[in-house]
PDB file of N, CA and C in Angstrom:
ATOM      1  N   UNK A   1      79.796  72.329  73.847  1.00  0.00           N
ATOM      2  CA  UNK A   1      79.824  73.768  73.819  1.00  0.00           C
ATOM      3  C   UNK A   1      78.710  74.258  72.899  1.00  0.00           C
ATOM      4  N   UNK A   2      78.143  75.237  73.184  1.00  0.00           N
ATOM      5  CA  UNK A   2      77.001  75.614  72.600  1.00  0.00           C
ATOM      6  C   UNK A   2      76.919  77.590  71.991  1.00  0.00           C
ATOM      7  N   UNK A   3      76.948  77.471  70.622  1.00  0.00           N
ATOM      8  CA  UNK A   3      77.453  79.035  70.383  1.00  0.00           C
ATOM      9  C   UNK A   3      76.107  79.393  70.148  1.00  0.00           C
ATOM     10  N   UNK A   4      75.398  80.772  70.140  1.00  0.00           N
ATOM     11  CA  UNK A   4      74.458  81.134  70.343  1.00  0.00           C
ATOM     12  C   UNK A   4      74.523  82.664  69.311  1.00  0.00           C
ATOM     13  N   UNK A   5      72.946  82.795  68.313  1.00  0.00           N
ATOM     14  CA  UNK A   5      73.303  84.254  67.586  1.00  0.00           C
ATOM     15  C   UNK A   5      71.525  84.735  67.794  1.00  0.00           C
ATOM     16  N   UNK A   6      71.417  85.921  68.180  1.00  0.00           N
ATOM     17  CA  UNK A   6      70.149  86.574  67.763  1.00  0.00           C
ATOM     18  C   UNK A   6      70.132  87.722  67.349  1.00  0.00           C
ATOM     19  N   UNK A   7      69.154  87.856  66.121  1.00  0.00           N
ATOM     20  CA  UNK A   7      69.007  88.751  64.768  1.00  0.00           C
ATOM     21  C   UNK A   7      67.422  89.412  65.300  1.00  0.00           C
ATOM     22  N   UNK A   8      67.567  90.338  65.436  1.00  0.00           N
ATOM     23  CA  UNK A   8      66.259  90.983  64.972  1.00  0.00           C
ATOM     24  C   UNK A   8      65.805  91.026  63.754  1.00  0.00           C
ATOM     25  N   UNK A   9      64.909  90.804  62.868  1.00  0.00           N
ATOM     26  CA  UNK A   9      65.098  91.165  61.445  1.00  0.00           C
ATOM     27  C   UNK A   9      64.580  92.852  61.349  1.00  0.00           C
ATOM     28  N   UNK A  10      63.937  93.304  62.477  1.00  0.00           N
ATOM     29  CA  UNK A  10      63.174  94.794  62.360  1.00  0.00           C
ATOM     30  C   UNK A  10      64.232  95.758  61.887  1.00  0.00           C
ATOM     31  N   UNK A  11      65.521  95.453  63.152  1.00  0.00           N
ATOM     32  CA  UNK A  11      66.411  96.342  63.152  1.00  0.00           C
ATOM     33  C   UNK A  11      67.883  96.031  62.523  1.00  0.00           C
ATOM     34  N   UNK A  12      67.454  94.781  60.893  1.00  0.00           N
ATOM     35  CA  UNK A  12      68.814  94.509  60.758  1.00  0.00           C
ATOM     36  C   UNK A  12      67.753  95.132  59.022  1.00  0.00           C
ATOM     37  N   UNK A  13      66.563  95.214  59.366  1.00  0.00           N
ATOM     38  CA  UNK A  13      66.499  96.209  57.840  1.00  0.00           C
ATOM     39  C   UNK A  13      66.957  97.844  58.485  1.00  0.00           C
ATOM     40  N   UNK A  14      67.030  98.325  59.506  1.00  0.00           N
ATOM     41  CA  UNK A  14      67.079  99.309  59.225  1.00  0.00           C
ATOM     42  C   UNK A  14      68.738  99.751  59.404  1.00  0.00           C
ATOM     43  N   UNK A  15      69.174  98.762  59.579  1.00  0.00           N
ATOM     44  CA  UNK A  15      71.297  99.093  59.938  1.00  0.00           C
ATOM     45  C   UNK A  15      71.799  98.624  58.842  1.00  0.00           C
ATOM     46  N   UNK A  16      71.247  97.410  58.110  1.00  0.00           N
ATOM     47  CA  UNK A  16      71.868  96.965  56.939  1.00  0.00           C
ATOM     48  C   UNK A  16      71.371  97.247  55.769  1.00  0.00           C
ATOM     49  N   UNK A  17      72.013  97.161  54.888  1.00  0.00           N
ATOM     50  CA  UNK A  17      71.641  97.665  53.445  1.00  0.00           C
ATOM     51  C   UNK A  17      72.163  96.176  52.559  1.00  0.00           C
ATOM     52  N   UNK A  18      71.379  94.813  52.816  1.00  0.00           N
ATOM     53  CA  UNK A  18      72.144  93.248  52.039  1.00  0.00           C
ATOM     54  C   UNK A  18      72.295  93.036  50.892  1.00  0.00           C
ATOM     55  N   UNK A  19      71.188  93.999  50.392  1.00  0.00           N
ATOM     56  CA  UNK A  19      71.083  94.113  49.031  1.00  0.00           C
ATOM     57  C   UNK A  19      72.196  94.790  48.205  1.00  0.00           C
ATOM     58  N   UNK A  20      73.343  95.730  48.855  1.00  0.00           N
ATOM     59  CA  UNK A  20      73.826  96.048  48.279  1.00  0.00           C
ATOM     60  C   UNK A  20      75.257  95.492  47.489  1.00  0.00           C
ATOM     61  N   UNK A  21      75.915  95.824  46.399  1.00  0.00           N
ATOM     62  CA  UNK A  21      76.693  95.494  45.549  1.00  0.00           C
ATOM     63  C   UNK A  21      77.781  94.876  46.560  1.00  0.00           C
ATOM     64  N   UNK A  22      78.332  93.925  46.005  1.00  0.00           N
ATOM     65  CA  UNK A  22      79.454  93.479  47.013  1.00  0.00           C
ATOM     66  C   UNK A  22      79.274  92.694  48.733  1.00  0.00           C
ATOM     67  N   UNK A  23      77.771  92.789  49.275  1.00  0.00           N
ATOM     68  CA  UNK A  23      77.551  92.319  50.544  1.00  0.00           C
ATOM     69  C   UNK A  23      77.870  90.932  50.420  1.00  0.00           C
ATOM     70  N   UNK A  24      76.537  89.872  49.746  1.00  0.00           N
ATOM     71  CA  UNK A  24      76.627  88.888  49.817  1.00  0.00           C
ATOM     72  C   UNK A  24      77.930  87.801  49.493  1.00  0.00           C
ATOM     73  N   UNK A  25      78.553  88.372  48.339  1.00  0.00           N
ATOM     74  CA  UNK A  25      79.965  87.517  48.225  1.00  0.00           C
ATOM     75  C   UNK A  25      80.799  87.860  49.286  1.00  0.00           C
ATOM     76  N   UNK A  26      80.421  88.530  49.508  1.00  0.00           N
ATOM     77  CA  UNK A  26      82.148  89.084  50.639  1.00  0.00           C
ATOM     78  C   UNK A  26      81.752  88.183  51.868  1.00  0.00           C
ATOM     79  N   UNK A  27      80.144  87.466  52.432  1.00  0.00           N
ATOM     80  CA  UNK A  27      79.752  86.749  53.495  1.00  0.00           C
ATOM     81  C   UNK A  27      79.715  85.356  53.196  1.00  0.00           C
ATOM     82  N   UNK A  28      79.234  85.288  51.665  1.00  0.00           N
ATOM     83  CA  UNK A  28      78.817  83.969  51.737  1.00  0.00           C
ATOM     84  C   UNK A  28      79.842  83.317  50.760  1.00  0.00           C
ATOM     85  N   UNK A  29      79.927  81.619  50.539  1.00  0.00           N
ATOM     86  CA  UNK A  29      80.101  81.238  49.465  1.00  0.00           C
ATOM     87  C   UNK A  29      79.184  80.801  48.959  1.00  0.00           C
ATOM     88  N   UNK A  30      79.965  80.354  47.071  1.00  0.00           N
ATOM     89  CA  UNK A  30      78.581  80.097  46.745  1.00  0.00           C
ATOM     90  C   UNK A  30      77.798  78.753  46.719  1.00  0.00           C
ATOM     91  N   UNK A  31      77.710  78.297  47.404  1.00  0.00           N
ATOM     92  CA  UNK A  31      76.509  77.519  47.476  1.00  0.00           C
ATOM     93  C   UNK A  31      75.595  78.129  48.564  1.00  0.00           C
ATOM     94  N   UNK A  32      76.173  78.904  49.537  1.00  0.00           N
ATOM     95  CA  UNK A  32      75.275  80.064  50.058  1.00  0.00           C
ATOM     96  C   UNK A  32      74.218  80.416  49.710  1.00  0.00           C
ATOM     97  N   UNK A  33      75.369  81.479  48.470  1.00  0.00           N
ATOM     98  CA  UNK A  33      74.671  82.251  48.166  1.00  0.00           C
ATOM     99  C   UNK A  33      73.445  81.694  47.083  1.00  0.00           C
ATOM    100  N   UNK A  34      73.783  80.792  46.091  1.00  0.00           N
ATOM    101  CA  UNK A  34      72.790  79.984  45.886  1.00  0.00           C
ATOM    102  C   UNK A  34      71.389  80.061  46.822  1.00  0.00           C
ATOM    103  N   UNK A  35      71.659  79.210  48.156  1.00  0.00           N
ATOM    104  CA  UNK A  35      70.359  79.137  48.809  1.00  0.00           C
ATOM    105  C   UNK A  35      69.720  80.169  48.694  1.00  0.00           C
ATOM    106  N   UNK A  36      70.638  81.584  48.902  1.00  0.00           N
ATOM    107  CA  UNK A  36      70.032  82.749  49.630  1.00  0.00           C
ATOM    108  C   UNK A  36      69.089  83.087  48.177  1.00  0.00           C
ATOM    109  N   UNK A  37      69.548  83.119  47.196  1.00  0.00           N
ATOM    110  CA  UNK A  37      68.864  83.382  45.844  1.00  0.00           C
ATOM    111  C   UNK A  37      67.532  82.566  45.266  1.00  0.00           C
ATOM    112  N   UNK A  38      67.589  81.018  45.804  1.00  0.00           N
ATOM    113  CA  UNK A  38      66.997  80.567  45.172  1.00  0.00           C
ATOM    114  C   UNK A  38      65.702  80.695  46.570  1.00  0.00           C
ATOM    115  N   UNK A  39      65.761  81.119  47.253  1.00  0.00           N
ATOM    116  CA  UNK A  39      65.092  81.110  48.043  1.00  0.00           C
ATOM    117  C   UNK A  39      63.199  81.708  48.498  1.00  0.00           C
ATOM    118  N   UNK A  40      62.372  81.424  48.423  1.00  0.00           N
ATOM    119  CA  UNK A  40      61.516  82.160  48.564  1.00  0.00           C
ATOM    120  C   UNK A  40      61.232  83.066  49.426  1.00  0.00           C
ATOM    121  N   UNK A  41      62.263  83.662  50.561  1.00  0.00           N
ATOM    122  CA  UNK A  41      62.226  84.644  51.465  1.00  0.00           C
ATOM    123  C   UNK A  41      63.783  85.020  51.407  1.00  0.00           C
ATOM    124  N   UNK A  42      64.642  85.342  50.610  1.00  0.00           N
ATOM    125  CA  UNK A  42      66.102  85.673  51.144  1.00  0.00           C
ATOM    126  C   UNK A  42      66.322  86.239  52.023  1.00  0.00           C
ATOM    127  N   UNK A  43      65.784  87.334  52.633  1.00  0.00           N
ATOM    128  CA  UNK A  43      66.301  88.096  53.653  1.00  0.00           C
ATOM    129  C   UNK A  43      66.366  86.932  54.822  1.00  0.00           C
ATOM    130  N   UNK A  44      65.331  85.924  55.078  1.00  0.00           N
ATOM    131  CA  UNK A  44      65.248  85.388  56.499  1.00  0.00           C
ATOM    132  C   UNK A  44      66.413  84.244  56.251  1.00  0.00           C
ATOM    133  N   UNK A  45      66.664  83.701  54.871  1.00  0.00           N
ATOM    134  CA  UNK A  45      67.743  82.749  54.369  1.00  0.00           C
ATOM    135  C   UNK A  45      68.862  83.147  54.462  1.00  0.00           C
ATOM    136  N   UNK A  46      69.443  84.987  54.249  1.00  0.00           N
ATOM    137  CA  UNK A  46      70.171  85.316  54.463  1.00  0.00           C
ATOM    138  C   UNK A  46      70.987  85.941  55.635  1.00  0.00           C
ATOM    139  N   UNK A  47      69.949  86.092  56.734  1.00  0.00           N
ATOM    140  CA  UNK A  47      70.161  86.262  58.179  1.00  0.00           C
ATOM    141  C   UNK A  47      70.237  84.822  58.964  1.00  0.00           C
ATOM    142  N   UNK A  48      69.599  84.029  58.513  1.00  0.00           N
ATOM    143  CA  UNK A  48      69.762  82.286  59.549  1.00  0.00           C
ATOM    144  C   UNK A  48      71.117  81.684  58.956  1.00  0.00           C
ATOM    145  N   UNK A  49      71.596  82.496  57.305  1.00  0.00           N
ATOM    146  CA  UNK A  49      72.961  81.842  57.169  1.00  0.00           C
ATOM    147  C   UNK A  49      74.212  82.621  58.180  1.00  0.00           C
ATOM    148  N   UNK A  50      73.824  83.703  58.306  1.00  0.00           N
ATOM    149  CA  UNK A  50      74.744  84.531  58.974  1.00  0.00           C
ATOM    150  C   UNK A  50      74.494  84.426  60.350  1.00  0.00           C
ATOM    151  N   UNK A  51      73.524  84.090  60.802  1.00  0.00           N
ATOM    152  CA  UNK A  51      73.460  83.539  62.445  1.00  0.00           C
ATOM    153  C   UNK A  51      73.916  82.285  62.608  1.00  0.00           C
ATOM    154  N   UNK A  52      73.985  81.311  61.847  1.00  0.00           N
ATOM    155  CA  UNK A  52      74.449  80.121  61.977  1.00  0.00           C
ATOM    156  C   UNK A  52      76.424  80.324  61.887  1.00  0.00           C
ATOM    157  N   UNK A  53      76.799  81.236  60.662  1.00  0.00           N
ATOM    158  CA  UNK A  53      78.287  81.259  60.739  1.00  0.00           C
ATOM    159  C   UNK A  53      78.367  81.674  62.554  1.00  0.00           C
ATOM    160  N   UNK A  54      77.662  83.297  62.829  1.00  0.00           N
ATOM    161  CA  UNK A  54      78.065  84.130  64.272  1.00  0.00           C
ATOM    162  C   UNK A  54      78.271  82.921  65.296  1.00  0.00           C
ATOM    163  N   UNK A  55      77.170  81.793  64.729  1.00  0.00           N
ATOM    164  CA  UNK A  55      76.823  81.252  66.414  1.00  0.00           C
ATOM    165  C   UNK A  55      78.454  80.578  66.283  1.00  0.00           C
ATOM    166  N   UNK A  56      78.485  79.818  65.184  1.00  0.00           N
ATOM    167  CA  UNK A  56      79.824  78.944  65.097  1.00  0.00           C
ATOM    168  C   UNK A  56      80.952  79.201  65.529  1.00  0.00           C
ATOM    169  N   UNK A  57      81.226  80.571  65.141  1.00  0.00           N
ATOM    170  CA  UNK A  57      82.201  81.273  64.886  1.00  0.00           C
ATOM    171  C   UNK A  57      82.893  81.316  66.527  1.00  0.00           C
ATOM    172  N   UNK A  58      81.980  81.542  67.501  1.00  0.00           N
ATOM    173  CA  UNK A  58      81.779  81.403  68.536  1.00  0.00           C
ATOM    174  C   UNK A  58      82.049  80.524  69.542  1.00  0.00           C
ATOM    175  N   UNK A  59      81.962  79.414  68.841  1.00  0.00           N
ATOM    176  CA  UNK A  59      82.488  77.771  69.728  1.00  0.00           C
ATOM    177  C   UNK A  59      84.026  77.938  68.829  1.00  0.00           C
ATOM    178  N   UNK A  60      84.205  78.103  67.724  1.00  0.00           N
ATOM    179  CA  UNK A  60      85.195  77.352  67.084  1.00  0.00           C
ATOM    180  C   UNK A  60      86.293  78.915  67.797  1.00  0.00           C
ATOM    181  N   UNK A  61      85.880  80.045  68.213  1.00  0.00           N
ATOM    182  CA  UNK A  61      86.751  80.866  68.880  1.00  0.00           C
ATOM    183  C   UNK A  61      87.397  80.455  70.061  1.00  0.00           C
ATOM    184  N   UNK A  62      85.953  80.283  70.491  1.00  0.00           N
ATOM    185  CA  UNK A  62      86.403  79.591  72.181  1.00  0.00           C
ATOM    186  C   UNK A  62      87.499  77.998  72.187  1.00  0.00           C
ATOM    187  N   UNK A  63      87.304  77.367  71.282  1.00  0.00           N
ATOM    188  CA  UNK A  63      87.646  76.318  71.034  1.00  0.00           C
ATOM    189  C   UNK A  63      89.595  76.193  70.847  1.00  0.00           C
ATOM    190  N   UNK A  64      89.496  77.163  69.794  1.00  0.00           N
ATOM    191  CA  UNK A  64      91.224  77.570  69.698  1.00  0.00           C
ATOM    192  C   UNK A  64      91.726  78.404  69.760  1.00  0.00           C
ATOM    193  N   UNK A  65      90.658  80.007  70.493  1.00  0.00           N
ATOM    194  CA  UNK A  65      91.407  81.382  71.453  1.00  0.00           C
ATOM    195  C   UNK A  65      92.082  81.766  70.191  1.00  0.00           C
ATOM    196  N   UNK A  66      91.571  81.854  68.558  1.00  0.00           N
ATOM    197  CA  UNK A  66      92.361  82.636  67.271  1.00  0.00           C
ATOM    198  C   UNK A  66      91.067  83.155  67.577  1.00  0.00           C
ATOM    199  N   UNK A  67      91.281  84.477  66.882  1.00  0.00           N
ATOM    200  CA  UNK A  67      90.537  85.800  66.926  1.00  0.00           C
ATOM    201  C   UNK A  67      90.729  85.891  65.368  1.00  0.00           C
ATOM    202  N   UNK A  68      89.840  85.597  64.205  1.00  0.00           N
ATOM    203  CA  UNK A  68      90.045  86.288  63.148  1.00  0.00           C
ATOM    204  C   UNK A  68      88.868  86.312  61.937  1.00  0.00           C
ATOM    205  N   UNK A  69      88.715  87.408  61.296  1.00  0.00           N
ATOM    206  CA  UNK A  69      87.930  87.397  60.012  1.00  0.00           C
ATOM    207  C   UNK A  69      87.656  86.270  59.418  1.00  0.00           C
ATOM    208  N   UNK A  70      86.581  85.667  59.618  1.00  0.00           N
ATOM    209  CA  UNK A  70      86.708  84.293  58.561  1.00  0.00           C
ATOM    210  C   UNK A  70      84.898  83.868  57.978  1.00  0.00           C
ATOM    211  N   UNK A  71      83.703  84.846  57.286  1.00  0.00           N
ATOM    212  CA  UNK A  71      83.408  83.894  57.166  1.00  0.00           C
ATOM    213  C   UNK A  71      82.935  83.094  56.079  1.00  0.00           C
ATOM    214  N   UNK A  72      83.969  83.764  55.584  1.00  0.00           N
ATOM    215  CA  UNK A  72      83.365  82.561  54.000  1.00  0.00           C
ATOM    216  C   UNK A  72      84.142  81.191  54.313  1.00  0.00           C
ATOM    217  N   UNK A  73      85.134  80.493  55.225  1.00  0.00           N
ATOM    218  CA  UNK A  73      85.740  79.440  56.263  1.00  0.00           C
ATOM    219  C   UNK A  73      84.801  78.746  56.682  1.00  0.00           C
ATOM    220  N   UNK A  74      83.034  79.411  57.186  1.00  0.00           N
ATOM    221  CA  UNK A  74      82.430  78.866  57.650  1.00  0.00           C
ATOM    222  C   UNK A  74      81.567  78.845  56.744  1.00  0.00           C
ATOM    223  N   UNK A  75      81.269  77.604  56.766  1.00  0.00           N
ATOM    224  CA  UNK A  75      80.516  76.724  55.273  1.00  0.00           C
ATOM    225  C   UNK A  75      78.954  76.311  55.961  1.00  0.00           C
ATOM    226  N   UNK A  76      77.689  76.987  55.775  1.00  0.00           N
ATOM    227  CA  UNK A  76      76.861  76.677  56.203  1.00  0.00           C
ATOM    228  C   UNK A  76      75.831  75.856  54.978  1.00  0.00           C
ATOM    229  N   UNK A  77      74.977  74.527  55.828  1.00  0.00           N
ATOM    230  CA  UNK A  77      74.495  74.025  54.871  1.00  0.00           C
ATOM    231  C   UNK A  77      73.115  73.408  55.711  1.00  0.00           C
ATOM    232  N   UNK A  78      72.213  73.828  54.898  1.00  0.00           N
ATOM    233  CA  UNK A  78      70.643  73.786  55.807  1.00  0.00           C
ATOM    234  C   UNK A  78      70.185  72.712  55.558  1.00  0.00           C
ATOM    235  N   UNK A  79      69.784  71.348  56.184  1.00  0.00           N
ATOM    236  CA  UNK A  79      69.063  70.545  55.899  1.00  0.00           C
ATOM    237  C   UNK A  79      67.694  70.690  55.909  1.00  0.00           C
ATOM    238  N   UNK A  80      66.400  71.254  56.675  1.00  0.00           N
ATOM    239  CA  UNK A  80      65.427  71.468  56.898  1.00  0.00           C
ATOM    240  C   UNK A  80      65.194  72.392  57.476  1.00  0.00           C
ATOM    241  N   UNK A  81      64.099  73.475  56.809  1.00  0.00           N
ATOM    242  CA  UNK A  81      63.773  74.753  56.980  1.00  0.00           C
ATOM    243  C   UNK A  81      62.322  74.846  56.717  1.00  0.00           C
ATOM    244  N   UNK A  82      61.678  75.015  57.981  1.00  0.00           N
ATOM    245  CA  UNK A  82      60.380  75.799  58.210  1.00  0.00           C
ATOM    246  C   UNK A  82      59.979  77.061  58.586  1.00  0.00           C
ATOM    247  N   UNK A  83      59.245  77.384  58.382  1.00  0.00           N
ATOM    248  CA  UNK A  83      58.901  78.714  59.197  1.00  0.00           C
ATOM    249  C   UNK A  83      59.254  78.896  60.522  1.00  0.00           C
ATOM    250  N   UNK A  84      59.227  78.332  61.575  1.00  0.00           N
ATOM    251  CA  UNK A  84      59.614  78.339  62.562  1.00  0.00           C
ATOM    252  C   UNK A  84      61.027  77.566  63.078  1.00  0.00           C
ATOM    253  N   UNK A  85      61.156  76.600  62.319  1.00  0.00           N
ATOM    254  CA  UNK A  85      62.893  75.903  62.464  1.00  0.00           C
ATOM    255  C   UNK A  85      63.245  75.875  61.510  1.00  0.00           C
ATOM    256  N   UNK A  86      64.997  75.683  61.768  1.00  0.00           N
ATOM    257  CA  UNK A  86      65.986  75.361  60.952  1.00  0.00           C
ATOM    258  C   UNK A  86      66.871  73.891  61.151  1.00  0.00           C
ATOM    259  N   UNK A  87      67.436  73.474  60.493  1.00  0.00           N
ATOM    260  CA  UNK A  87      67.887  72.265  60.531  1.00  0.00           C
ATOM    261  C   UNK A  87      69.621  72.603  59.925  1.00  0.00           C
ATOM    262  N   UNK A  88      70.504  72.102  60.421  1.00  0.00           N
ATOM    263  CA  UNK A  88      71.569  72.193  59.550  1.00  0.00           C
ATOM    264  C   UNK A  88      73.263  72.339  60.565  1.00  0.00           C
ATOM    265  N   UNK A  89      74.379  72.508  59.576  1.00  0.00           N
ATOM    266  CA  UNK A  89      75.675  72.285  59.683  1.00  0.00           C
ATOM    267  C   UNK A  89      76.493  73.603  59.378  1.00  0.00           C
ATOM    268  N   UNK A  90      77.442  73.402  60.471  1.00  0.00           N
ATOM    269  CA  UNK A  90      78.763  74.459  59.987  1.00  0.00           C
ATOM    270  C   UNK A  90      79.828  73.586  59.702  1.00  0.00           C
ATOM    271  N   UNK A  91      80.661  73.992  59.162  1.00  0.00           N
ATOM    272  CA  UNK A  91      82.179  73.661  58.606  1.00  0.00           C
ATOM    273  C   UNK A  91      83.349  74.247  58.829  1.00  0.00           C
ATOM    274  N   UNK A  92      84.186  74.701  59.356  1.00  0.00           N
ATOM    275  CA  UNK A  92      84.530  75.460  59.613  1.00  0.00           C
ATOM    276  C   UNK A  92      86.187  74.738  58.929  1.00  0.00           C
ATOM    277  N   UNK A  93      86.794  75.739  58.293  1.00  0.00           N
ATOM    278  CA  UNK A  93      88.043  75.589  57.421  1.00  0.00           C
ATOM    279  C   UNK A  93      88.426  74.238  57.174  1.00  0.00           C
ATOM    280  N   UNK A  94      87.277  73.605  56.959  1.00  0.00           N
ATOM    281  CA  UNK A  94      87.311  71.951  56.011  1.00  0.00           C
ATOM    282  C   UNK A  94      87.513  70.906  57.397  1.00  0.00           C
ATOM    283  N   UNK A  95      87.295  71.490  58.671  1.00  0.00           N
ATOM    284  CA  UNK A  95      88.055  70.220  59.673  1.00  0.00           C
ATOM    285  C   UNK A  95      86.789  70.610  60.862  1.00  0.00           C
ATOM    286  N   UNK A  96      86.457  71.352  61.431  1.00  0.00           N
ATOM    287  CA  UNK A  96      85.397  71.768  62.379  1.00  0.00           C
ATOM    288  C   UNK A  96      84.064  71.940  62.176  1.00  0.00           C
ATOM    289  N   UNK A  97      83.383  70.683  62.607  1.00  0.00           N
ATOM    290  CA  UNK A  97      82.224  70.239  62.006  1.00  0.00           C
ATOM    291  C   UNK A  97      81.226  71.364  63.234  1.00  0.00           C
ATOM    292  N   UNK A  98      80.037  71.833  63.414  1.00  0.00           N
ATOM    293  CA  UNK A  98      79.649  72.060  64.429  1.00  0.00           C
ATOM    294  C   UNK A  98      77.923  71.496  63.779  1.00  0.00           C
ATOM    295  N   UNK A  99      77.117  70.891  64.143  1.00  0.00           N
ATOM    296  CA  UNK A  99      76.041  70.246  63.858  1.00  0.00           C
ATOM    297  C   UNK A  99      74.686  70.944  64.636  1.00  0.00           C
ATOM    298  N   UNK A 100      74.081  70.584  64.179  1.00  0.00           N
ATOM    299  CA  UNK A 100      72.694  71.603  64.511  1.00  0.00           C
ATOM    300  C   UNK A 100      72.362  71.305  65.842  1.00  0.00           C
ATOM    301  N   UNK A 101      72.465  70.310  66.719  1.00  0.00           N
ATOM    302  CA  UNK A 101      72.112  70.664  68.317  1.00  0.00           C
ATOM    303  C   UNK A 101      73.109  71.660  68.950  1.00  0.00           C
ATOM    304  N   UNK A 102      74.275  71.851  68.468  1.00  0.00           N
ATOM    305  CA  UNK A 102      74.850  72.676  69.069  1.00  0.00           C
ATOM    306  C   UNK A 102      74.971  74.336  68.893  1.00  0.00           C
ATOM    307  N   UNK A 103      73.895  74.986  67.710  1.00  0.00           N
ATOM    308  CA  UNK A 103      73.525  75.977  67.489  1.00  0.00           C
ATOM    309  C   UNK A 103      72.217  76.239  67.814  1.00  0.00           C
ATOM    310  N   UNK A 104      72.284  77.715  68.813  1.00  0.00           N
ATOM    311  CA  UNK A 104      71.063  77.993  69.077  1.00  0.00           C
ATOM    312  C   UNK A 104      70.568  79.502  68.401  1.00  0.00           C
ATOM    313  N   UNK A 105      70.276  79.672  67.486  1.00  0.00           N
ATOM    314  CA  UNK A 105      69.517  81.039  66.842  1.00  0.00           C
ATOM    315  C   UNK A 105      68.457  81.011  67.348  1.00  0.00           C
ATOM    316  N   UNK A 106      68.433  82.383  67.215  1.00  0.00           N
ATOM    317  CA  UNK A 106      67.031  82.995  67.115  1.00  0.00           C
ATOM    318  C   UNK A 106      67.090  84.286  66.146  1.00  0.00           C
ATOM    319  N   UNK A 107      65.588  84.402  65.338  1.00  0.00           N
ATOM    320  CA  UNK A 107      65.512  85.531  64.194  1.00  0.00           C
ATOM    321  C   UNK A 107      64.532  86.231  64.810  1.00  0.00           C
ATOM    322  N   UNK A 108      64.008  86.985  65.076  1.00  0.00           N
ATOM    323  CA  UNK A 108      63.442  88.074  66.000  1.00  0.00           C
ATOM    324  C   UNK A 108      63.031  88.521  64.839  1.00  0.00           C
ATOM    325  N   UNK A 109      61.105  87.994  64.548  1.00  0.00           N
ATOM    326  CA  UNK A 109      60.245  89.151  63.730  1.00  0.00           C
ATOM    327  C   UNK A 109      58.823  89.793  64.107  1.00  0.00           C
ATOM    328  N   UNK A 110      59.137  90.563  64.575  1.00  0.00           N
ATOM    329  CA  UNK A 110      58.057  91.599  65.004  1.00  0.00           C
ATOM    330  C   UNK A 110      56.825  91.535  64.680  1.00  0.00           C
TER     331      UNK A 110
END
């Protein structure tokens, strides 16, 4: 099964506000949020973490038909990151592994 997320980044500066008080904890945990901080581009660290939970979120829905709020549940962890790829893992509530061939993002930058 293959879950799938695409981000514009044009039009997720102009709907979102990430920077603000309270965003990032309420999405990420922290070793997340870590990445997203230590990062030399956060915004694109902080949209490929949140496309990677969407895409997951997605198989692991379809998977057991629960419908619910979860994503600090989904534990994302990047092995290799270039400018053009990403490398990496979901977790999903300590038991639902989903591994990087089975996520397909895309970050849309103009």
């Amino acid at each position: 099964m293959i879950g799938n997320d695409v981000i514009d980044l044009a039009q997720s500066r102009k709907d979102s506000n990430w920077r603000r008080r309270g965003f990032i904890p309420k999405l990420f945990g922290a070793n997340e949020q870590l990445l997203i901080a230590s990062s030399p581009d956060p915004e694109t660290t902080l949209w490929l973490l949140w496309s990677m939970k969407e895409a997951a979120y997605k198989i692991w829905n379809r998977e057991t038909k629960v419908r619910k709020y979860m994503p600090k549940k989904l534990i994302c962890t990047i092995f290799r990151q270039s400018i053009t790829k990403a490398y990496g893992r979901v977790v999903c509530e300590g038991i639902f592994t989903i591994q990087k061939q089975f996520l397909r993002l895309i970050l849309y930058i103009p």
